[in-house]
C-alpha atoms as a PDB file:
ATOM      1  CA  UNK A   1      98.909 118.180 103.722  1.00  0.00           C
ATOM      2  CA  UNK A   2      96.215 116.783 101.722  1.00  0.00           C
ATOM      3  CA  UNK A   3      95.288 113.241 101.498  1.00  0.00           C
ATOM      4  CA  UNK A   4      95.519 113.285  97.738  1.00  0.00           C
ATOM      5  CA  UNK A   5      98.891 114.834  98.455  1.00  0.00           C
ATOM      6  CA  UNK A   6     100.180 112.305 100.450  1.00  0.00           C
ATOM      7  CA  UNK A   7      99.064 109.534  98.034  1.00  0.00           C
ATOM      8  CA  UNK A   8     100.902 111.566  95.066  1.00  0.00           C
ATOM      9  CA  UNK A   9     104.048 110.982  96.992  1.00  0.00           C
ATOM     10  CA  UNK A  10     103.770 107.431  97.314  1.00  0.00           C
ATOM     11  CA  UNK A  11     103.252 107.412  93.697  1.00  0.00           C
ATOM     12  CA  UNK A  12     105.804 109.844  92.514  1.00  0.00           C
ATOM     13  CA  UNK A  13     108.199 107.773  95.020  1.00  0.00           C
ATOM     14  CA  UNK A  14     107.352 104.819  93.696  1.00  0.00           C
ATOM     15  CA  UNK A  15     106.440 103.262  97.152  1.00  0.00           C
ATOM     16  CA  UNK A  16     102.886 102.183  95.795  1.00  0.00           C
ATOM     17  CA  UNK A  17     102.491  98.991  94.765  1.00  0.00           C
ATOM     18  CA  UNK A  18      99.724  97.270  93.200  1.00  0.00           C
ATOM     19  CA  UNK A  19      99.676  93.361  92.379  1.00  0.00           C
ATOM     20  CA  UNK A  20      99.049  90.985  94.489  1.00  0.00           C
ATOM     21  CA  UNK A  21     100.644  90.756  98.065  1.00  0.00           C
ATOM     22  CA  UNK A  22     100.723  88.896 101.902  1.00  0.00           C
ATOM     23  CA  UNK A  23     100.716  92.040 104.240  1.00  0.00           C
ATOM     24  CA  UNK A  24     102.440  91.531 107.779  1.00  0.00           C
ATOM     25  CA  UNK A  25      99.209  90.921 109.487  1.00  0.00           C
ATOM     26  CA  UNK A  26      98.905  88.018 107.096  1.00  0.00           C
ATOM     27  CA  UNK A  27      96.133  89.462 104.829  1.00  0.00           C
ATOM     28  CA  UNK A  28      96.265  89.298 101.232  1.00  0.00           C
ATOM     29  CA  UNK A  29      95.818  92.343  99.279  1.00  0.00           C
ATOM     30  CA  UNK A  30      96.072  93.820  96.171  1.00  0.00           C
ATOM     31  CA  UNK A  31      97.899  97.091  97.310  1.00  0.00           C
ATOM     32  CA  UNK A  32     101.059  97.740  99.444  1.00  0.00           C
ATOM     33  CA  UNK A  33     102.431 100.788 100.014  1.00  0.00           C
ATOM     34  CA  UNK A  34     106.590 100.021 100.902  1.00  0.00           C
ATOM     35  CA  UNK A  35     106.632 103.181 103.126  1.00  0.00           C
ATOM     36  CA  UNK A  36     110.609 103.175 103.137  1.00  0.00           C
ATOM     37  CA  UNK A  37     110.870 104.412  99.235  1.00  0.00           C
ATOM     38  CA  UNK A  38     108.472 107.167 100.246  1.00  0.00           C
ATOM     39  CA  UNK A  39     111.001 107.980 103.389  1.00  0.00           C
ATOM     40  CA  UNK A  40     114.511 106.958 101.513  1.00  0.00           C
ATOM     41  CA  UNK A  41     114.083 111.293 100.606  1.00  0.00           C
ATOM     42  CA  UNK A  42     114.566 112.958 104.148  1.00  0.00           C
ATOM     43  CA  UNK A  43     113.362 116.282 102.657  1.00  0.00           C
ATOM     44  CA  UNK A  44     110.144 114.494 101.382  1.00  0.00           C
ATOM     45  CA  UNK A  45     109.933 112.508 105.004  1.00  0.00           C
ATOM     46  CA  UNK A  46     110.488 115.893 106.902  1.00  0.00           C
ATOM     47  CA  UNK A  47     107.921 117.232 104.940  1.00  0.00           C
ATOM     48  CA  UNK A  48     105.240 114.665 105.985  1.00  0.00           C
ATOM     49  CA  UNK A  49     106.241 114.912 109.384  1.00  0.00           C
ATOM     50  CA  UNK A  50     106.310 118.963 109.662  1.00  0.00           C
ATOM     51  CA  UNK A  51     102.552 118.097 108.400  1.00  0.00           C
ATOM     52  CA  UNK A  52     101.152 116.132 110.863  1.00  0.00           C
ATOM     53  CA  UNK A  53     103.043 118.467 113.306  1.00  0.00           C
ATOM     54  CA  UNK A  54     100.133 120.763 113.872  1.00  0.00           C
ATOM     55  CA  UNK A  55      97.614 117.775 114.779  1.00  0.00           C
ATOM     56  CA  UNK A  56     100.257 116.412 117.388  1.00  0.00           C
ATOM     57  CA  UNK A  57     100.353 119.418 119.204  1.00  0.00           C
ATOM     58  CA  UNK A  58      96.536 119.312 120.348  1.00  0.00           C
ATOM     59  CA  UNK A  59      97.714 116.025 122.313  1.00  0.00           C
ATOM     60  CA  UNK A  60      99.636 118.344 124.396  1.00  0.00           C
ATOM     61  CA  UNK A  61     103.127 117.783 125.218  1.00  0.00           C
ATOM     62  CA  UNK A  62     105.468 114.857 123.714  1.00  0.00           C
ATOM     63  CA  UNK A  63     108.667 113.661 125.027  1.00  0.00           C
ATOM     64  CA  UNK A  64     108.757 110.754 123.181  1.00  0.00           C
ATOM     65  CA  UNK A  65     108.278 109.082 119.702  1.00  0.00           C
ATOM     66  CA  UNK A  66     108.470 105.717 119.833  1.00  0.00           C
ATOM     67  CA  UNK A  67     107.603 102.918 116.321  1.00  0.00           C
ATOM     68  CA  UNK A  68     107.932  99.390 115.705  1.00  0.00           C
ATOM     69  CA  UNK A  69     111.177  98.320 113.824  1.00  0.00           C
ATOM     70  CA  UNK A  70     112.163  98.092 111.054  1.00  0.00           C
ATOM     71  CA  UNK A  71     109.545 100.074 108.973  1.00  0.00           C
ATOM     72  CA  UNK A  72     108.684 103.230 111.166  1.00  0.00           C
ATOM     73  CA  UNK A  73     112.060 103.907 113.086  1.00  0.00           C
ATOM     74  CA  UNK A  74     112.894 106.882 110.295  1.00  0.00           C
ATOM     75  CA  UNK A  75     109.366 108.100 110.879  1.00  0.00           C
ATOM     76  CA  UNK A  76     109.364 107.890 114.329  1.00  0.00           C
ATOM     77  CA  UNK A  77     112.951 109.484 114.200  1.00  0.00           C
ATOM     78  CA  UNK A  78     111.106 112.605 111.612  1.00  0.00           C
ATOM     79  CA  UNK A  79     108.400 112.339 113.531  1.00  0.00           C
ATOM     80  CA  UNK A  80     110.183 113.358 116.907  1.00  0.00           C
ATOM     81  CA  UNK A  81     112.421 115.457 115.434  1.00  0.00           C
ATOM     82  CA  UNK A  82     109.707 117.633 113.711  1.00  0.00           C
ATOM     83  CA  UNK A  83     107.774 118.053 117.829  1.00  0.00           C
ATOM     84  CA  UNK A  84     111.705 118.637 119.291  1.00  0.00           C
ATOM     85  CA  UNK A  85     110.824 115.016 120.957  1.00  0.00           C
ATOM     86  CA  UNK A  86     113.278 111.989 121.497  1.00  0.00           C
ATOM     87  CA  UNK A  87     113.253 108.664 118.642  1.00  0.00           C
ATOM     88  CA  UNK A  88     113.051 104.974 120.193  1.00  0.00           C
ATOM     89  CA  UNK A  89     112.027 102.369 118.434  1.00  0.00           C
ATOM     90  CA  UNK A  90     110.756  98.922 120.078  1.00  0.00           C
ATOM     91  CA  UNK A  91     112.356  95.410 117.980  1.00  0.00           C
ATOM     92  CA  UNK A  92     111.669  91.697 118.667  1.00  0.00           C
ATOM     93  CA  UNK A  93     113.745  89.569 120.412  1.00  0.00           C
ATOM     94  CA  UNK A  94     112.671  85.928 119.936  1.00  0.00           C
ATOM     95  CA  UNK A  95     109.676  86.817 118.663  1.00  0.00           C
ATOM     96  CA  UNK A  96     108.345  89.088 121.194  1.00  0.00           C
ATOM     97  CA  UNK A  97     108.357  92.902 120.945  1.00  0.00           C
ATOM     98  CA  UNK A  98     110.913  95.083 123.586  1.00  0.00           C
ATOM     99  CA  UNK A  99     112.586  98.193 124.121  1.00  0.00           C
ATOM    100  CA  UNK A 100     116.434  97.584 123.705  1.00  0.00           C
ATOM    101  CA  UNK A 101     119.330  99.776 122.935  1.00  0.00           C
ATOM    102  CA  UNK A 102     119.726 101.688 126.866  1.00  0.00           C
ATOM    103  CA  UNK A 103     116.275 103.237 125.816  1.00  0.00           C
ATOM    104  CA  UNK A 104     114.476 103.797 128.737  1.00  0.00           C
ATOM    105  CA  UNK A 105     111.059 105.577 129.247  1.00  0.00           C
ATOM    106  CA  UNK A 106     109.249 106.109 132.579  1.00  0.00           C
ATOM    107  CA  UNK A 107     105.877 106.783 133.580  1.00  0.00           C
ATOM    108  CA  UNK A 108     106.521 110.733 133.811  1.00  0.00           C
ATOM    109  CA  UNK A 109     107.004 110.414 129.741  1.00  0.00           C
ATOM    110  CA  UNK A 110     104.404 111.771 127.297  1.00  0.00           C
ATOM    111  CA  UNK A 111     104.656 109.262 124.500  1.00  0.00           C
ATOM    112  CA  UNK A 112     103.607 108.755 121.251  1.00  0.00           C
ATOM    113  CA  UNK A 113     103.324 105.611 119.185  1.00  0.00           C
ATOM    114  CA  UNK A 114     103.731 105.375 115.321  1.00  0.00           C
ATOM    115  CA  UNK A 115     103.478 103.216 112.399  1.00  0.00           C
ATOM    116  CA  UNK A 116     104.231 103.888 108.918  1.00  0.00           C
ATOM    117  CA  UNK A 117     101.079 102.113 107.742  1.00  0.00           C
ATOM    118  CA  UNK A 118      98.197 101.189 109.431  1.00  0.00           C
ATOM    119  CA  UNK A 119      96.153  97.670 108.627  1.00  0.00           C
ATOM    120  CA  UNK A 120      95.530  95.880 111.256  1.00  0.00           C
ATOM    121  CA  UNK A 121      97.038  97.883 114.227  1.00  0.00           C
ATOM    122  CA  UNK A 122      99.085  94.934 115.613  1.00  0.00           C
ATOM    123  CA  UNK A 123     102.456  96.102 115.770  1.00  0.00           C
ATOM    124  CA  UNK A 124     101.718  99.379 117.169  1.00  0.00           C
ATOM    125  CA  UNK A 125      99.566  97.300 119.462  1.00  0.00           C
ATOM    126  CA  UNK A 126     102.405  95.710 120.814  1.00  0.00           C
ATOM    127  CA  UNK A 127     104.590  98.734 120.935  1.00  0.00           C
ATOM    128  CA  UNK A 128     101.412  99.973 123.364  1.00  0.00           C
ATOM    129  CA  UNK A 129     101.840  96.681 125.059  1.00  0.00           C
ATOM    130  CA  UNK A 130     105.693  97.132 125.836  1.00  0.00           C
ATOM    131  CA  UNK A 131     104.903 100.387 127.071  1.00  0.00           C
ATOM    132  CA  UNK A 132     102.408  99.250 129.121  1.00  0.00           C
ATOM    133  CA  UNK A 133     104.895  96.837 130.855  1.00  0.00           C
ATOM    134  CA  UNK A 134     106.469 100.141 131.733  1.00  0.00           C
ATOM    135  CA  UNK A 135     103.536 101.778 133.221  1.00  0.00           C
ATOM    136  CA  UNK A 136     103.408 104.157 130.042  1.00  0.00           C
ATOM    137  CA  UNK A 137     100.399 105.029 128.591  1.00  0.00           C
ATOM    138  CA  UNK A 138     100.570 106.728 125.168  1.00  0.00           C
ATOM    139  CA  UNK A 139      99.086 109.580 124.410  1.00  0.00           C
ATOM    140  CA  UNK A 140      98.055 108.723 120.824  1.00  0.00           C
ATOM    141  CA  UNK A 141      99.041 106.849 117.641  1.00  0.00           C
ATOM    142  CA  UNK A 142     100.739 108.532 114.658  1.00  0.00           C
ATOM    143  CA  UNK A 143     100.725 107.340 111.256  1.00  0.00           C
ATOM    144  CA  UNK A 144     101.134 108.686 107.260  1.00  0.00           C
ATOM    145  CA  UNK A 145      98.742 106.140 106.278  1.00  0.00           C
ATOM    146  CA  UNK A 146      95.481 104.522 107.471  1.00  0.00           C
ATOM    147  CA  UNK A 147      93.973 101.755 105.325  1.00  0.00           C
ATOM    148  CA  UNK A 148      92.228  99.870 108.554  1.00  0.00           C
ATOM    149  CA  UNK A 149      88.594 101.339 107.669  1.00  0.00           C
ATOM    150  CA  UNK A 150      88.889 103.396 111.207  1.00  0.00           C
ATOM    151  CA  UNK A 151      90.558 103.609 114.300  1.00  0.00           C
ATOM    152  CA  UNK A 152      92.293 100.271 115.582  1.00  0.00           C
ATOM    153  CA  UNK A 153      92.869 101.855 118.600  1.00  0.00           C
ATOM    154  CA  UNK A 154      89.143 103.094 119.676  1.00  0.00           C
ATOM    155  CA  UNK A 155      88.856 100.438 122.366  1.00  0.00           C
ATOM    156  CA  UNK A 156      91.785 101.464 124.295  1.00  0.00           C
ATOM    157  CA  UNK A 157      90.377 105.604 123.870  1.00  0.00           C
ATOM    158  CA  UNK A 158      93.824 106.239 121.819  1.00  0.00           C
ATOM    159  CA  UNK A 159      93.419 109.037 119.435  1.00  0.00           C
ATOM    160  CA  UNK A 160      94.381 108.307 116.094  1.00  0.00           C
ATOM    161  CA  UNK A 161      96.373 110.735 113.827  1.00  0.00           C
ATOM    162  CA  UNK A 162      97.068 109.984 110.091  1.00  0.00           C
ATOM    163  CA  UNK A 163      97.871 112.145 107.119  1.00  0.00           C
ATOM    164  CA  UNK A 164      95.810 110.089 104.969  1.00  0.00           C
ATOM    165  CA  UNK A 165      93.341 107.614 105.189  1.00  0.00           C
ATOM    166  CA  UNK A 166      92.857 104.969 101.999  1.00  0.00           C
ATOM    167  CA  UNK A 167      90.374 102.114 101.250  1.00  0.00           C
ATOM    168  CA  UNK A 168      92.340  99.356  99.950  1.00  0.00           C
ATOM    169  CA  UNK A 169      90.484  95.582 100.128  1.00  0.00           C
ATOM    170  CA  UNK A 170      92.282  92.993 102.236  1.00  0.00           C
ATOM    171  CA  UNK A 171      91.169  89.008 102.661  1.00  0.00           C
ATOM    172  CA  UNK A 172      92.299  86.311 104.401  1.00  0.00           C
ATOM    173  CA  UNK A 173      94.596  84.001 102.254  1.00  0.00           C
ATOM    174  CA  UNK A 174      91.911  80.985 102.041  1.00  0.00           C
ATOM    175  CA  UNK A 175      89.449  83.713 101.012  1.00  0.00           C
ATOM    176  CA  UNK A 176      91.609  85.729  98.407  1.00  0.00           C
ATOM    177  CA  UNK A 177      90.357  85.837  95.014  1.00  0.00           C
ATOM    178  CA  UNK A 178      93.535  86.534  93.740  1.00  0.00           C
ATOM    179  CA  UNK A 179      95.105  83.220  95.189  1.00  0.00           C
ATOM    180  CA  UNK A 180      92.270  81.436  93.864  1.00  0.00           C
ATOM    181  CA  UNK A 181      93.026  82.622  90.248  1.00  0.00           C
ATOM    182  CA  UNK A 182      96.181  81.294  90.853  1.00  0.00           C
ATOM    183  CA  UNK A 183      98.261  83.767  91.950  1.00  0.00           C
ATOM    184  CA  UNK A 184     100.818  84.146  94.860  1.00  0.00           C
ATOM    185  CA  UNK A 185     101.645  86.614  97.101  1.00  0.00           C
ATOM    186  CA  UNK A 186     104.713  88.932  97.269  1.00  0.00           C
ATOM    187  CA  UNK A 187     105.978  89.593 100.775  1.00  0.00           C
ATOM    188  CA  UNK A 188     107.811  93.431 100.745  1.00  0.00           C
ATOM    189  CA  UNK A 189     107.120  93.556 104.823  1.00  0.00           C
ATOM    190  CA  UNK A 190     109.830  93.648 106.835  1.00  0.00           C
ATOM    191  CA  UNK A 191     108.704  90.381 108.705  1.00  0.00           C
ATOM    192  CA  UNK A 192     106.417  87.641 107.843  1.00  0.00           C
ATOM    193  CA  UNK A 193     102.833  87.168 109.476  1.00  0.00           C
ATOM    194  CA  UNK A 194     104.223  83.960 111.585  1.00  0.00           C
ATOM    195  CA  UNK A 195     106.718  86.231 112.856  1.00  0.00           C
ATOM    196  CA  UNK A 196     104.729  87.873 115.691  1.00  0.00           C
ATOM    197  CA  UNK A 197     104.299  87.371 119.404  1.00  0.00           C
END
């Protein structure tokens, strides 16, 4: 699927947003893609997924799919279901990130981590970090969207898989223009940036 592809769903779905928004990383920016209107359609989610199928497959085998709560358990659930792979999502308890629910992965398991949309890389970082705890290491990162400028993940030798990659600017709040003209922030996440571990 082509990047301009992927972007004309977010439109069509109405899951791209432009004004003026607090991200979960805690950057401002002026564009926010709210990746569960593009997924509320499972025939348009099991068409993204049957996309990035063929990429996955170069990584060899995968048991598991495994995202952050709340926003990429349906795509890690596509996700899996499109590579015949089990769903598991990681949530935080008290603030820190952990694998609840009787899931249980071992060593042994070929995993794969996903986020919906990529800015900063920190939750799927500390998906990789409960998995670590495990004595997991993932095979790669999955995502529909990039907008981090690269690969967050090039320092731990992850490979990075996305269906489309976007340039969209991002500042700190005490350097965002749009604050400055007076603005303030919508926050669609599904957790605010004082929220993490």
């Amino acid at each position: 699927m082509e990047r301009e592809r992927v972007l004309g769903l977010f439109r069509d779905s109405g899951a791209m947003l432009e004004g003026h928004f607090e991200l979960s990383s805690g950057l401002h920016s002026e564009r926010y893609f709210q990746c569960a209107l593009l997924l509320e359609d499972p025939r348009r989610a099991e068409a993204l997924a049957q996309a990035l199928v063929p990429r996955l497959r170069e990584r060899g085998r995968i048991d598991v799919v495994v995202g952050p709560a709340l926003g990429a358990v349906t795509w890690a659930y596509e996700l899996a279901r499109a590579l015949g792979a089990r769903a598991q999502f990681t949530e935080r308890v008290d603030g820190r990130m952990c694998l609840r629910r009787g899931f249980r992965l071992g060593p042994a398991d070929r995993v794969l981590v996903v986020e919906d949309v990529l800015t900063t890389g920190g939750s799927a970082r500390e998906v990789i970090a409960v998995l670590s705890d495990l004595g997991v290491r993932p095979v790669g990162v999955a995502a529909i969207l990039n907008r981090s400028g690269g690969n967050p993940f090039a320092r731990e030798a992850l490979p990075l898989d996305v269906l489309a990659e976007v340039e969209v600017r991002t500042w700190k709040a005490p350097e965002c223009p749009l604050c400055r003209a007076g603005g303030r922030p919508q926050k669609p996440g599904s957790r605010t940036a004082g929220a993490r571990a």
